[in-house]
N, C-alpha and C. Protein backbone atom coordinates (compact mmCIF):
# COMPACT_ATOMS: atom_id res chain seq x y z
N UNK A 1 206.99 189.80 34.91
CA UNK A 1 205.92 190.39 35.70
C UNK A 1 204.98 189.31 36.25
N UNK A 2 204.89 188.09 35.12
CA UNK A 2 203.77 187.13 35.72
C UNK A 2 204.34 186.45 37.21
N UNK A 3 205.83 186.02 36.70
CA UNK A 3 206.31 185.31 38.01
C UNK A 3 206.53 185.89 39.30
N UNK A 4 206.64 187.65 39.05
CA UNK A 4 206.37 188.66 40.38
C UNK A 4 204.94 188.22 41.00
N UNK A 5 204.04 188.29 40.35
CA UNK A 5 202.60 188.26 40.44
C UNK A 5 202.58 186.66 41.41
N UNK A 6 202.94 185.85 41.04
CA UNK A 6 203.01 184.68 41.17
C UNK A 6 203.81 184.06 42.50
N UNK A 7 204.76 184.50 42.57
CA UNK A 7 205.65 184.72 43.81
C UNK A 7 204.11 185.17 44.49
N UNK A 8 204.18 186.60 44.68
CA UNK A 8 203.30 187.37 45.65
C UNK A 8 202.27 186.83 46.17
N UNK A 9 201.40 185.80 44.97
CA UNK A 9 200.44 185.36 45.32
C UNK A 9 200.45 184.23 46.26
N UNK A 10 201.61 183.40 46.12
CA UNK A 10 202.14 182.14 46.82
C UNK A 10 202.41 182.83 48.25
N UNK A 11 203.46 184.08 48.39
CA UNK A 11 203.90 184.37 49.97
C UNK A 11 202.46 184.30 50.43
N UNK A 12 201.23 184.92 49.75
CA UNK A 12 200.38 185.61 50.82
C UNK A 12 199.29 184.50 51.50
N UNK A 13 199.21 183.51 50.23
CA UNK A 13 198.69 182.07 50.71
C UNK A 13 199.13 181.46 51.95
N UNK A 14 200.51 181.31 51.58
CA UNK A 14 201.02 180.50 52.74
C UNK A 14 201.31 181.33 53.56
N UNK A 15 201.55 182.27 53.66
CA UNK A 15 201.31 183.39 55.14
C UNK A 15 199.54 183.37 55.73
N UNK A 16 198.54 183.06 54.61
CA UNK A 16 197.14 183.15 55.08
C UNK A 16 196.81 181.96 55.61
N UNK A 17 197.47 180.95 55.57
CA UNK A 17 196.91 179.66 55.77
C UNK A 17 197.84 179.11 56.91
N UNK A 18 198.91 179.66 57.11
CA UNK A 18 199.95 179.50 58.37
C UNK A 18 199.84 179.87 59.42
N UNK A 19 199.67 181.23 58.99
CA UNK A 19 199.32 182.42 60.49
C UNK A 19 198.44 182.27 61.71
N UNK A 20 197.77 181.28 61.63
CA UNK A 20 196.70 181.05 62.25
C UNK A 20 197.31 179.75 63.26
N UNK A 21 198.09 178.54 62.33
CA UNK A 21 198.35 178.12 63.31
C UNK A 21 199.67 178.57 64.48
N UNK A 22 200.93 179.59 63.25
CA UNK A 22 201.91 179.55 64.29
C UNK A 22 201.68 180.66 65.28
N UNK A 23 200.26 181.16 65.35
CA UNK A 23 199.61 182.31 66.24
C UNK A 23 199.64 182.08 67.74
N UNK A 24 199.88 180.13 67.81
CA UNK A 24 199.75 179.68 69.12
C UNK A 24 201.30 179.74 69.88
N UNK A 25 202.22 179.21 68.59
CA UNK A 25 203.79 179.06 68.84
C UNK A 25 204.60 179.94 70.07
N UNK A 26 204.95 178.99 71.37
CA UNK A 26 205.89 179.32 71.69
C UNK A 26 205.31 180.12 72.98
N UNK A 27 204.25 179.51 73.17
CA UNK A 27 202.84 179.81 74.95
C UNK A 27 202.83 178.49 75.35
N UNK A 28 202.41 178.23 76.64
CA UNK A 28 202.32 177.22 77.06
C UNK A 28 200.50 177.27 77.67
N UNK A 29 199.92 176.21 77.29
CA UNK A 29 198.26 176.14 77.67
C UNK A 29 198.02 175.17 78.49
N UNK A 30 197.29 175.32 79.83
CA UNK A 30 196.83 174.61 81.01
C UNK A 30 195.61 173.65 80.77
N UNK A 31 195.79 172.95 80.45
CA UNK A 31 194.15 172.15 80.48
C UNK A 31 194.17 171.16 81.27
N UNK A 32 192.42 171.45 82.26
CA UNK A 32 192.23 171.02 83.45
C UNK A 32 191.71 169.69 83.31
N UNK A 33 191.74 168.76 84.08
CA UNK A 33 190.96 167.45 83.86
C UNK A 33 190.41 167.52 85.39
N UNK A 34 189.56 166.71 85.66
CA UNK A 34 188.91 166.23 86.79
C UNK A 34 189.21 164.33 87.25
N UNK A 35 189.89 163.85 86.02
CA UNK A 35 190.89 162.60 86.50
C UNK A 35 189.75 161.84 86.31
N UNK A 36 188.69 161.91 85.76
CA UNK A 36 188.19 160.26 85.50
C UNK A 36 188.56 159.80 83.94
N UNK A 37 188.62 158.66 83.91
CA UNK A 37 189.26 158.05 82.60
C UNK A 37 188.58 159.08 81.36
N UNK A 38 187.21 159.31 81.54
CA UNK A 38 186.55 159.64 80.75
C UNK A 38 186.93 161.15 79.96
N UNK A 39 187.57 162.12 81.23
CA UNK A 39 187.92 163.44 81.43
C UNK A 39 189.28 163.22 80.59
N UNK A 40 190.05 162.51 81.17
CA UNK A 40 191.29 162.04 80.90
C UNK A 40 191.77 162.08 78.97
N UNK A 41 190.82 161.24 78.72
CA UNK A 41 190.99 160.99 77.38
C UNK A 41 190.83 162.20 76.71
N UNK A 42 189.24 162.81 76.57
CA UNK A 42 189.31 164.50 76.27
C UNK A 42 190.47 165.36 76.15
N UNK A 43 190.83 165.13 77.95
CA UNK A 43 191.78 166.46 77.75
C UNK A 43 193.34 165.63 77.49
N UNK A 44 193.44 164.37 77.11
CA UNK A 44 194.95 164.53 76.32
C UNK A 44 194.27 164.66 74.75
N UNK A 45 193.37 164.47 74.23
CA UNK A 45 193.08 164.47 72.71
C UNK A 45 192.97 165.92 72.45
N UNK A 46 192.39 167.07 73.06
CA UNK A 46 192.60 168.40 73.16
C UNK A 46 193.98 168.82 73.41
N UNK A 47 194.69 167.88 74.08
CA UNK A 47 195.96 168.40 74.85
C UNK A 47 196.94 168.22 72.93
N UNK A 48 197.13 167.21 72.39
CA UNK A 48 197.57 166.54 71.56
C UNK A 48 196.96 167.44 70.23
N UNK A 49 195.83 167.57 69.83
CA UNK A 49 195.35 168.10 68.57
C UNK A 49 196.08 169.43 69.05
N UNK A 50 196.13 169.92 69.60
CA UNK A 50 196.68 171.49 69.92
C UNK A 50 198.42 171.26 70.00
N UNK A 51 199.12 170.36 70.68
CA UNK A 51 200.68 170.93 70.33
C UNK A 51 200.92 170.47 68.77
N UNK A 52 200.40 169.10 68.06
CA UNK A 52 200.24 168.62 67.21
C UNK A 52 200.28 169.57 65.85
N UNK A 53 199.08 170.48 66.01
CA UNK A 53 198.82 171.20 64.71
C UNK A 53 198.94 172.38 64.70
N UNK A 54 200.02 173.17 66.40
CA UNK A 54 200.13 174.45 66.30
C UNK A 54 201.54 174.70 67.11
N UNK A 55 202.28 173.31 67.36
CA UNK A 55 203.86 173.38 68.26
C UNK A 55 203.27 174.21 69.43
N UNK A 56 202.47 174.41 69.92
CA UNK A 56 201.89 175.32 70.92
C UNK A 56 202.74 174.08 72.53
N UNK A 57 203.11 174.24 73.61
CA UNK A 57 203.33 173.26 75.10
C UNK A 57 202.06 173.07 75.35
N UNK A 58 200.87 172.42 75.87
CA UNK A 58 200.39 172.16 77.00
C UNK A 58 200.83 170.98 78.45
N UNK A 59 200.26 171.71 79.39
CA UNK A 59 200.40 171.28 80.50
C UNK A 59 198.84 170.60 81.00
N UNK A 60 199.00 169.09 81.43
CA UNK A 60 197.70 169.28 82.01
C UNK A 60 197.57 168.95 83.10
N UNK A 61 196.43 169.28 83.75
CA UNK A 61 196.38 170.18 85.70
C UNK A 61 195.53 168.96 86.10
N UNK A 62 195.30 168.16 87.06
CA UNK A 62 194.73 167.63 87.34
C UNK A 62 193.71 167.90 88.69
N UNK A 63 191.95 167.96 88.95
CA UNK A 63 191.85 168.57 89.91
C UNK A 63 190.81 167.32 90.47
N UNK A 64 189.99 167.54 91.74
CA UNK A 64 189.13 166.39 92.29
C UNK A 64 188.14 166.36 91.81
N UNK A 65 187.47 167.72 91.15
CA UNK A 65 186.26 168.06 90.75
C UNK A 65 185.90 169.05 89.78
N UNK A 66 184.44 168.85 89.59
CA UNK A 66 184.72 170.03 88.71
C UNK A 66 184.44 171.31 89.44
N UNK A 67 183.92 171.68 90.68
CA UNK A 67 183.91 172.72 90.98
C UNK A 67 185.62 173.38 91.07
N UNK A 68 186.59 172.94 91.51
CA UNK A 68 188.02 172.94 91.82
C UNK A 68 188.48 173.35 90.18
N UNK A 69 188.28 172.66 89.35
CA UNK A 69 188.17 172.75 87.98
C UNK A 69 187.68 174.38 87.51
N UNK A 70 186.37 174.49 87.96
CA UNK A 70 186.03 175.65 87.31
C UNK A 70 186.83 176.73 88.08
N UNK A 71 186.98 176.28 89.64
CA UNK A 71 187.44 177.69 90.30
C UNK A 71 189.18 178.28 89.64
N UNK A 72 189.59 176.95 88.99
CA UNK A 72 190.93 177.38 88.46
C UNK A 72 191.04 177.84 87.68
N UNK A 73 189.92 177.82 86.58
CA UNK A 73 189.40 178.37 85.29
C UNK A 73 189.48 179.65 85.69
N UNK A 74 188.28 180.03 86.41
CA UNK A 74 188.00 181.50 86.93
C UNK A 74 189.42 182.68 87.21
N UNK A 75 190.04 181.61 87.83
CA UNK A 75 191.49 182.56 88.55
C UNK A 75 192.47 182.42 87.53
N UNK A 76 192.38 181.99 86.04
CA UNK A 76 193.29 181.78 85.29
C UNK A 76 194.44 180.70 85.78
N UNK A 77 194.00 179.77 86.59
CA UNK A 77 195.55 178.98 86.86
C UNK A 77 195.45 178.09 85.60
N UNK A 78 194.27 177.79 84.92
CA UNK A 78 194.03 177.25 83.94
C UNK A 78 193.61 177.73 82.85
N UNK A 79 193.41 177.45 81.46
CA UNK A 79 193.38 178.30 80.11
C UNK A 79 191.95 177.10 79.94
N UNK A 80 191.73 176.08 80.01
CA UNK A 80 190.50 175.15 79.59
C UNK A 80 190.33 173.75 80.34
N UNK A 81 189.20 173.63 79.89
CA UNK A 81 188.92 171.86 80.23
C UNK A 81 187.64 171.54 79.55
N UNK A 82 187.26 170.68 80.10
CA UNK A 82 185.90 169.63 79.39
C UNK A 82 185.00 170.19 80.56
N UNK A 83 183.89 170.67 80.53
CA UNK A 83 182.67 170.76 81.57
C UNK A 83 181.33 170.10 80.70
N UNK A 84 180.46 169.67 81.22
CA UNK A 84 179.01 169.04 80.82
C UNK A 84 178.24 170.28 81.37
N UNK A 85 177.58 170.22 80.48
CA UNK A 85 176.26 171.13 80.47
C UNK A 85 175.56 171.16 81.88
N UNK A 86 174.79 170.03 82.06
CA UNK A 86 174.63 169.30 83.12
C UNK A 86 175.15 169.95 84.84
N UNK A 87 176.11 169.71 84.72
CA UNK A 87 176.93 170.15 85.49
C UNK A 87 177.40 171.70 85.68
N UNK A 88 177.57 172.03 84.39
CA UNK A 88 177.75 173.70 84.78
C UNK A 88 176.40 174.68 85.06
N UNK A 89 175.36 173.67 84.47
CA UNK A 89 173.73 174.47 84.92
C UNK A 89 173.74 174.21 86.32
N UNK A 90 173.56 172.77 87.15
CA UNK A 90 172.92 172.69 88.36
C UNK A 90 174.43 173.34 89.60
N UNK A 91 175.62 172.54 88.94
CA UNK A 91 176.42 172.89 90.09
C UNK A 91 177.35 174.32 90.11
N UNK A 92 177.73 174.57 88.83
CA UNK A 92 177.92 176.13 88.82
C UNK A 92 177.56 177.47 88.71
N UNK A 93 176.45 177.03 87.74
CA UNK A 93 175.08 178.29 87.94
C UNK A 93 174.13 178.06 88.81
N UNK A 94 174.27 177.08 89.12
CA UNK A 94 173.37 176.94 90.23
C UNK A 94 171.42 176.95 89.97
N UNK A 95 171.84 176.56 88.44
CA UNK A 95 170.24 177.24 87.94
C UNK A 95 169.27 175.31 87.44
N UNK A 96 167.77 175.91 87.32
CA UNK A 96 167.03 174.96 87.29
C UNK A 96 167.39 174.11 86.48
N UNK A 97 166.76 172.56 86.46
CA UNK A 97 167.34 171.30 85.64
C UNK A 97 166.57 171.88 84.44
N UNK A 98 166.61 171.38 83.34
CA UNK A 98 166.31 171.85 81.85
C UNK A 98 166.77 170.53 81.11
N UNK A 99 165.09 170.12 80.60
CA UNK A 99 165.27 168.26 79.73
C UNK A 99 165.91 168.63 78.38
N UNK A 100 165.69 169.45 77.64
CA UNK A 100 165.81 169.89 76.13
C UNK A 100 167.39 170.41 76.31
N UNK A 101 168.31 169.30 75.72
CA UNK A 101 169.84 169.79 75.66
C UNK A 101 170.42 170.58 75.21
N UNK A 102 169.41 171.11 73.19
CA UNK A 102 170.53 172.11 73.09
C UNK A 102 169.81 173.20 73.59
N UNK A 103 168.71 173.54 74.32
CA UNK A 103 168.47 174.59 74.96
C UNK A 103 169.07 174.53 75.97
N UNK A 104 169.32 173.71 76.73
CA UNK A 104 170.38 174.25 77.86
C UNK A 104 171.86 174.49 77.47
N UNK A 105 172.23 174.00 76.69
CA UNK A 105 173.17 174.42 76.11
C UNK A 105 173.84 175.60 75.85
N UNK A 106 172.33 176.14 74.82
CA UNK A 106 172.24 177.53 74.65
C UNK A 106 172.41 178.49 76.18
N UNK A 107 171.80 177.65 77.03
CA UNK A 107 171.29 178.56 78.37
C UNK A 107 173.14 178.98 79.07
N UNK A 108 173.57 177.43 79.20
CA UNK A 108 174.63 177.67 79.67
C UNK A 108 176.03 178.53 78.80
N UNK A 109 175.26 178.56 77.80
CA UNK A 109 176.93 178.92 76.60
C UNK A 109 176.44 180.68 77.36
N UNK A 110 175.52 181.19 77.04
CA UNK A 110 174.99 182.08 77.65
C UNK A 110 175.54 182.99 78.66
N UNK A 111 175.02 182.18 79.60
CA UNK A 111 174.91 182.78 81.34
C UNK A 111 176.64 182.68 81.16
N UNK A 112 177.74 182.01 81.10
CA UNK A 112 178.85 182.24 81.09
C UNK A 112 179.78 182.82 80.38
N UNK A 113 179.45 183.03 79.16
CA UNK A 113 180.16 184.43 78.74
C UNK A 113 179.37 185.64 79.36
N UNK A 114 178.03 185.58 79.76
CA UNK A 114 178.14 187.06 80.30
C UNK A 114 178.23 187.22 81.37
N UNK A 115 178.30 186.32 82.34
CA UNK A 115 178.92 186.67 84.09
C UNK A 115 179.81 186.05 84.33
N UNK A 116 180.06 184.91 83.63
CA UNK A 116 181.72 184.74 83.79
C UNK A 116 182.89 184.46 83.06
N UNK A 117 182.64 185.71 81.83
CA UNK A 117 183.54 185.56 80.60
C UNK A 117 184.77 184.26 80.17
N UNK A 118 183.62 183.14 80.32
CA UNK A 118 184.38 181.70 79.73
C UNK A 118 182.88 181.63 78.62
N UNK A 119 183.72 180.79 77.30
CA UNK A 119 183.44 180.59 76.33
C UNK A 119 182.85 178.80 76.56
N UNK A 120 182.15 178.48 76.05
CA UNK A 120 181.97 177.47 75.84
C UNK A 120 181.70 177.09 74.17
N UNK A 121 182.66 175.95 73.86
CA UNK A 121 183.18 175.74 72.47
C UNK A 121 181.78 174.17 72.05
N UNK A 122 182.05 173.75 70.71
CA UNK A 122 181.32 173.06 70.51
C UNK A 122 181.10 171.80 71.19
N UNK A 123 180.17 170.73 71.84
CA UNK A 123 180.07 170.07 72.51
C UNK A 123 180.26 168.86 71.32
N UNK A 124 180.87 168.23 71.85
CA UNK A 124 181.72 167.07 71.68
C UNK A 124 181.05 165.35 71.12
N UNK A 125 180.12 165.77 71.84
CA UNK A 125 178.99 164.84 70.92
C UNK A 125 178.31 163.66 71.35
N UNK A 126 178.55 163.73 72.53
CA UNK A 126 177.58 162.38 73.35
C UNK A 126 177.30 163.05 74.92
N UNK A 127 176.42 162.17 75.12
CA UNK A 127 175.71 162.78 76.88
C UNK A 127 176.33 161.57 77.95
N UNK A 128 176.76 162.44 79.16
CA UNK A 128 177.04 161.79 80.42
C UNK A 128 176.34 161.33 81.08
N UNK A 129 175.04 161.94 80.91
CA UNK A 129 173.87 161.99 82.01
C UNK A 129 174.36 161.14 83.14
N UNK A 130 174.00 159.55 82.54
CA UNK A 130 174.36 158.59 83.76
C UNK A 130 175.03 158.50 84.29
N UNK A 131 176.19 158.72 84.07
CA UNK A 131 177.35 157.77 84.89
C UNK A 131 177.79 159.46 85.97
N UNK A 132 177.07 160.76 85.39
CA UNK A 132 177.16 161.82 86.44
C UNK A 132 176.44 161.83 87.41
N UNK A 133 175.07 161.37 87.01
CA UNK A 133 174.14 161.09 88.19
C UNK A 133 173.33 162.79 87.92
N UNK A 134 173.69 163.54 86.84
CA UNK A 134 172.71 164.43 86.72
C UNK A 134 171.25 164.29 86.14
N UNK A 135 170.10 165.05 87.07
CA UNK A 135 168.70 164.68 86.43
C UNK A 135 168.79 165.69 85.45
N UNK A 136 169.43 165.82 84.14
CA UNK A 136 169.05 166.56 83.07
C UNK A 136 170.51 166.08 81.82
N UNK A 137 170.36 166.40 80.60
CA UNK A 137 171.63 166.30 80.06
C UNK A 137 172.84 166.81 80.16
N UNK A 138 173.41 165.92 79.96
CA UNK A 138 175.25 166.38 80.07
C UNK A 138 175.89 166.31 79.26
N UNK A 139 175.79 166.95 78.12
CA UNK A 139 176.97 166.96 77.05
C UNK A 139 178.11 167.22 77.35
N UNK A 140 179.30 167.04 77.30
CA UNK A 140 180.51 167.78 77.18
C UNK A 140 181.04 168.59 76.07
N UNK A 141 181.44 169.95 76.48
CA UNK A 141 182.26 170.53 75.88
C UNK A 141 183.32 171.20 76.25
N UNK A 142 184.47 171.73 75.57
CA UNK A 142 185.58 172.55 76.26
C UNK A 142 184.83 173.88 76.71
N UNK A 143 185.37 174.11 77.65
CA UNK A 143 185.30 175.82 78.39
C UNK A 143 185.99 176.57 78.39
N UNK A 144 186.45 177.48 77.60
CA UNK A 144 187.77 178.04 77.67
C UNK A 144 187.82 179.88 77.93
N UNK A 145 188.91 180.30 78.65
CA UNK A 145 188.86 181.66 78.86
C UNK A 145 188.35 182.70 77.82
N UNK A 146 188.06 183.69 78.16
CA UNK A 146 187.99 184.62 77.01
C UNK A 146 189.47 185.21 76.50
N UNK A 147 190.09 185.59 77.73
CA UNK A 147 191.27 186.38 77.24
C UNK A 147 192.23 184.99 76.69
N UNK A 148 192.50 183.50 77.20
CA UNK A 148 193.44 182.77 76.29
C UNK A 148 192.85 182.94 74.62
N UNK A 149 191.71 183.24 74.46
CA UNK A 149 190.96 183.22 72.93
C UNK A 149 191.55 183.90 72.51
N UNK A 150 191.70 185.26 73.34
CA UNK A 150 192.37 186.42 72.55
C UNK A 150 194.16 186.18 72.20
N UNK A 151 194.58 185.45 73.39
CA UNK A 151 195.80 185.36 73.41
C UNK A 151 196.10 184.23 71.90
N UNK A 152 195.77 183.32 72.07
CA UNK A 152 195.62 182.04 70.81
C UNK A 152 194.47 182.34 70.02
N UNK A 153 194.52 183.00 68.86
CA UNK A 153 193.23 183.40 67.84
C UNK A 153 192.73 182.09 67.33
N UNK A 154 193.85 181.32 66.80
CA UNK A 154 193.05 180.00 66.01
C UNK A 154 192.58 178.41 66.84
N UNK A 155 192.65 178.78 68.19
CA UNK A 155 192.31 177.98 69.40
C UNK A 155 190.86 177.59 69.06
N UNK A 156 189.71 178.47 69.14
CA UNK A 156 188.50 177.86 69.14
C UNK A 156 188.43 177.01 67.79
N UNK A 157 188.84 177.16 66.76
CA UNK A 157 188.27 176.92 65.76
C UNK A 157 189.35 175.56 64.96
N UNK A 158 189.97 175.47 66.22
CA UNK A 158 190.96 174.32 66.00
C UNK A 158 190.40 172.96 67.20
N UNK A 159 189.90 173.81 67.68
CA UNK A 159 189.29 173.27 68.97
C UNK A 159 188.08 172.02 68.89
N UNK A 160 187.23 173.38 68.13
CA UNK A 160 185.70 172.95 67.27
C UNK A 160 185.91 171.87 66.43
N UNK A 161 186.96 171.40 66.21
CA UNK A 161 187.38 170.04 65.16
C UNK A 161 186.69 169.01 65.41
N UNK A 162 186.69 168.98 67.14
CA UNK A 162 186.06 167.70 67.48
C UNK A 162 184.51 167.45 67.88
N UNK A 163 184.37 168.95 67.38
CA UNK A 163 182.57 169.29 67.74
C UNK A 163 181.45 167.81 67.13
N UNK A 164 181.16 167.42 68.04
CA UNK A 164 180.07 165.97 67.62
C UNK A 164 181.00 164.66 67.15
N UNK A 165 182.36 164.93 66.95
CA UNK A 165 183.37 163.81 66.78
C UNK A 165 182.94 162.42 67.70
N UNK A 166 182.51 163.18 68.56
CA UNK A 166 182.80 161.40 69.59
C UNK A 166 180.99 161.22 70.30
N UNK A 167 180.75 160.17 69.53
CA UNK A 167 179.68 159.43 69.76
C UNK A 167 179.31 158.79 70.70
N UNK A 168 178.33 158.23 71.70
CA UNK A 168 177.99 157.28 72.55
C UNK A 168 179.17 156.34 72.45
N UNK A 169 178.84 155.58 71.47
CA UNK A 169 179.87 154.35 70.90
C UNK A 169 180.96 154.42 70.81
N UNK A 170 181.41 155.63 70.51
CA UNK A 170 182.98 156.16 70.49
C UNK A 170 183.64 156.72 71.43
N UNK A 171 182.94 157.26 72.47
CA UNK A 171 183.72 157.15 73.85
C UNK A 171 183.28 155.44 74.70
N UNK A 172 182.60 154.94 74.67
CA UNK A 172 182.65 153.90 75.38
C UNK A 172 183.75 152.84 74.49
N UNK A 173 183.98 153.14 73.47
CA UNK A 173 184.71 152.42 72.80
C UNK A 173 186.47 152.78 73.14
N UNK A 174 186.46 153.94 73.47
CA UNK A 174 187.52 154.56 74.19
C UNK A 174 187.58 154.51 75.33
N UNK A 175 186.68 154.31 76.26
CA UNK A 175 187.06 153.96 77.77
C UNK A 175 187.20 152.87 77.95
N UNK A 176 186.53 152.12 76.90
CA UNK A 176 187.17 149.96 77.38
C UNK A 176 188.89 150.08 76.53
N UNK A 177 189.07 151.08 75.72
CA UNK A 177 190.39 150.86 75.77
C UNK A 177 191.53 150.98 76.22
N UNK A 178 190.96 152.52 77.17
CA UNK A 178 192.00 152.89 78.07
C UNK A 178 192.14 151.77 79.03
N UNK A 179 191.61 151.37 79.19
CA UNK A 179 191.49 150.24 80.34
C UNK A 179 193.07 149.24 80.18
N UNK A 180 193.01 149.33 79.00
CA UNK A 180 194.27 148.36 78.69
C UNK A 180 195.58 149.30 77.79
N UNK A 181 195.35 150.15 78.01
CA UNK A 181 196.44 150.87 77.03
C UNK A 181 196.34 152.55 77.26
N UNK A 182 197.74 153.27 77.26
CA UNK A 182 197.97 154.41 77.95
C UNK A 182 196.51 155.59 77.09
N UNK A 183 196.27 156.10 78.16
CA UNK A 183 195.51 157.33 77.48
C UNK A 183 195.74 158.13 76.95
N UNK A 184 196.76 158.41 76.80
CA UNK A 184 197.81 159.34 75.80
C UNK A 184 197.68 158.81 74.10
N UNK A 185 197.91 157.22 74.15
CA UNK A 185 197.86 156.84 73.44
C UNK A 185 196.45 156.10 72.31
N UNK A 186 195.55 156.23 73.37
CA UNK A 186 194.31 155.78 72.74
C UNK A 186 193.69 157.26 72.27
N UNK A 187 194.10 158.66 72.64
CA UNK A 187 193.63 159.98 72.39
C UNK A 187 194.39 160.20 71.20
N UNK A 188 195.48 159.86 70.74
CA UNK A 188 196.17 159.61 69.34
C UNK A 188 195.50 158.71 68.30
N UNK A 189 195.52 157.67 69.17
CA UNK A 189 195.03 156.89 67.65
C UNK A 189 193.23 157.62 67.60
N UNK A 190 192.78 157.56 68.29
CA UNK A 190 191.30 158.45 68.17
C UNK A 190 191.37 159.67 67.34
N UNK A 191 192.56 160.59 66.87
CA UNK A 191 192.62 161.79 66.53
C UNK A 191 192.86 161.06 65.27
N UNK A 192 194.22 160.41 65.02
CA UNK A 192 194.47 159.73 63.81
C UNK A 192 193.38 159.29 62.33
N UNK A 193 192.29 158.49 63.54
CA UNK A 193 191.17 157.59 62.66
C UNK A 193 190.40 158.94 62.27
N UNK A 194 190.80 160.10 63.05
CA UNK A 194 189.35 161.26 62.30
C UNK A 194 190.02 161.67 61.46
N UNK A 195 191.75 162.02 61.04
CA UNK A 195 192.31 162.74 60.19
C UNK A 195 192.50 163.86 60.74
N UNK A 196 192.25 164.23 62.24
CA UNK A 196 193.00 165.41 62.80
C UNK A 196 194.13 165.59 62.97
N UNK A 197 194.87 164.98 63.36
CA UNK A 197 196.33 164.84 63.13
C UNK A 197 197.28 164.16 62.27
């Protein structure tokens, strides 16, 4: 009776602790970049932590901008990407600059799940400001559909791994490397040194 007990308890573990990732198995996920080195790296380290720890395909889309970016979002040609705060306040909401980051944050996680049912996941952990040329902060974080959430359950929260992962220092430390070595490959060893993959 104990080893019935025992068995049972083992299937339901490893069915509880599995299910989540092979939930993604056997979909293919679009993630958008906007093609600067910076974008680049993001979305293969998102691209990579996701087939990596769930056999899930991604594909990734390359666009000129981020408006082109978001509009693909919108129409589903895409499932996610990297947007800055920054950027989705002044150029997609179209709404006032705001100095205090995680209140805009808040503002933007906001205004886009409720008028344009995209999620915005944890921000990633350093500001663009400069090199966007926005007068307010720019964090990056992923943006992702509502309905791929539904479609992939353990997406956000596989996602959120890299929430505050990458520092000032740690993306500039990653863009002088891409410089000399594939971005595919510097978004690996970057996942590696955290123990995400």
């Amino acid at each position: 009776m104990k080893n019935i007990f025992n068995t049972l308890l083992l299937l339901f573990l490893i069915s509880f602790f599995a299910l989540p990732a092979l939930a993604c198995v056997g979909k293919t996920l679009q993630i958008g970049t906007t093609g600067s080195v910076q974008q680049n790296i993001m979305a293969h380290m998102i691209a990579e932590l996701i087939s990596e720890r769930t056999g899930t395909s991604v594909k990734l889309v390359e666009f000129a901008n981020s408006a082109e970016a978001h509009a693909a979002l919108v129409k589903a040609d895409i499932d996610l990407y990297v947007e800055y705060t920054g950027i989705g306040q002044g150029l997609i909401l179209q709404g006032q600059p705001m100095a205090d980051a995680s209140e805009l944050y808040k503002q933007v996680k906001d205004r886009y799940n409720q008028d344009l049912n995209l999620i915005w996941l944890q921000p990633l952990g350093f500001d663009a400001a400069s090199s966007l040329k926005v007068n307010m902060p720019a964090e990056p974080a992923p943006v992702v559909r509502k309905d791929t959430l539904k479609k992939f359950p353990a997406l956000a929260r596989l996602i959120n791994k890299l929430g505050g992962k990458i520092d000032q220092q740690a993306i500039a430390q990653l863009e002088q490397q891409a410089m000399t070595a594939e971005v595919a490959k510097v978004a690996h060893n970057f996942l590696k040194s955290q123990r995400l993959i």
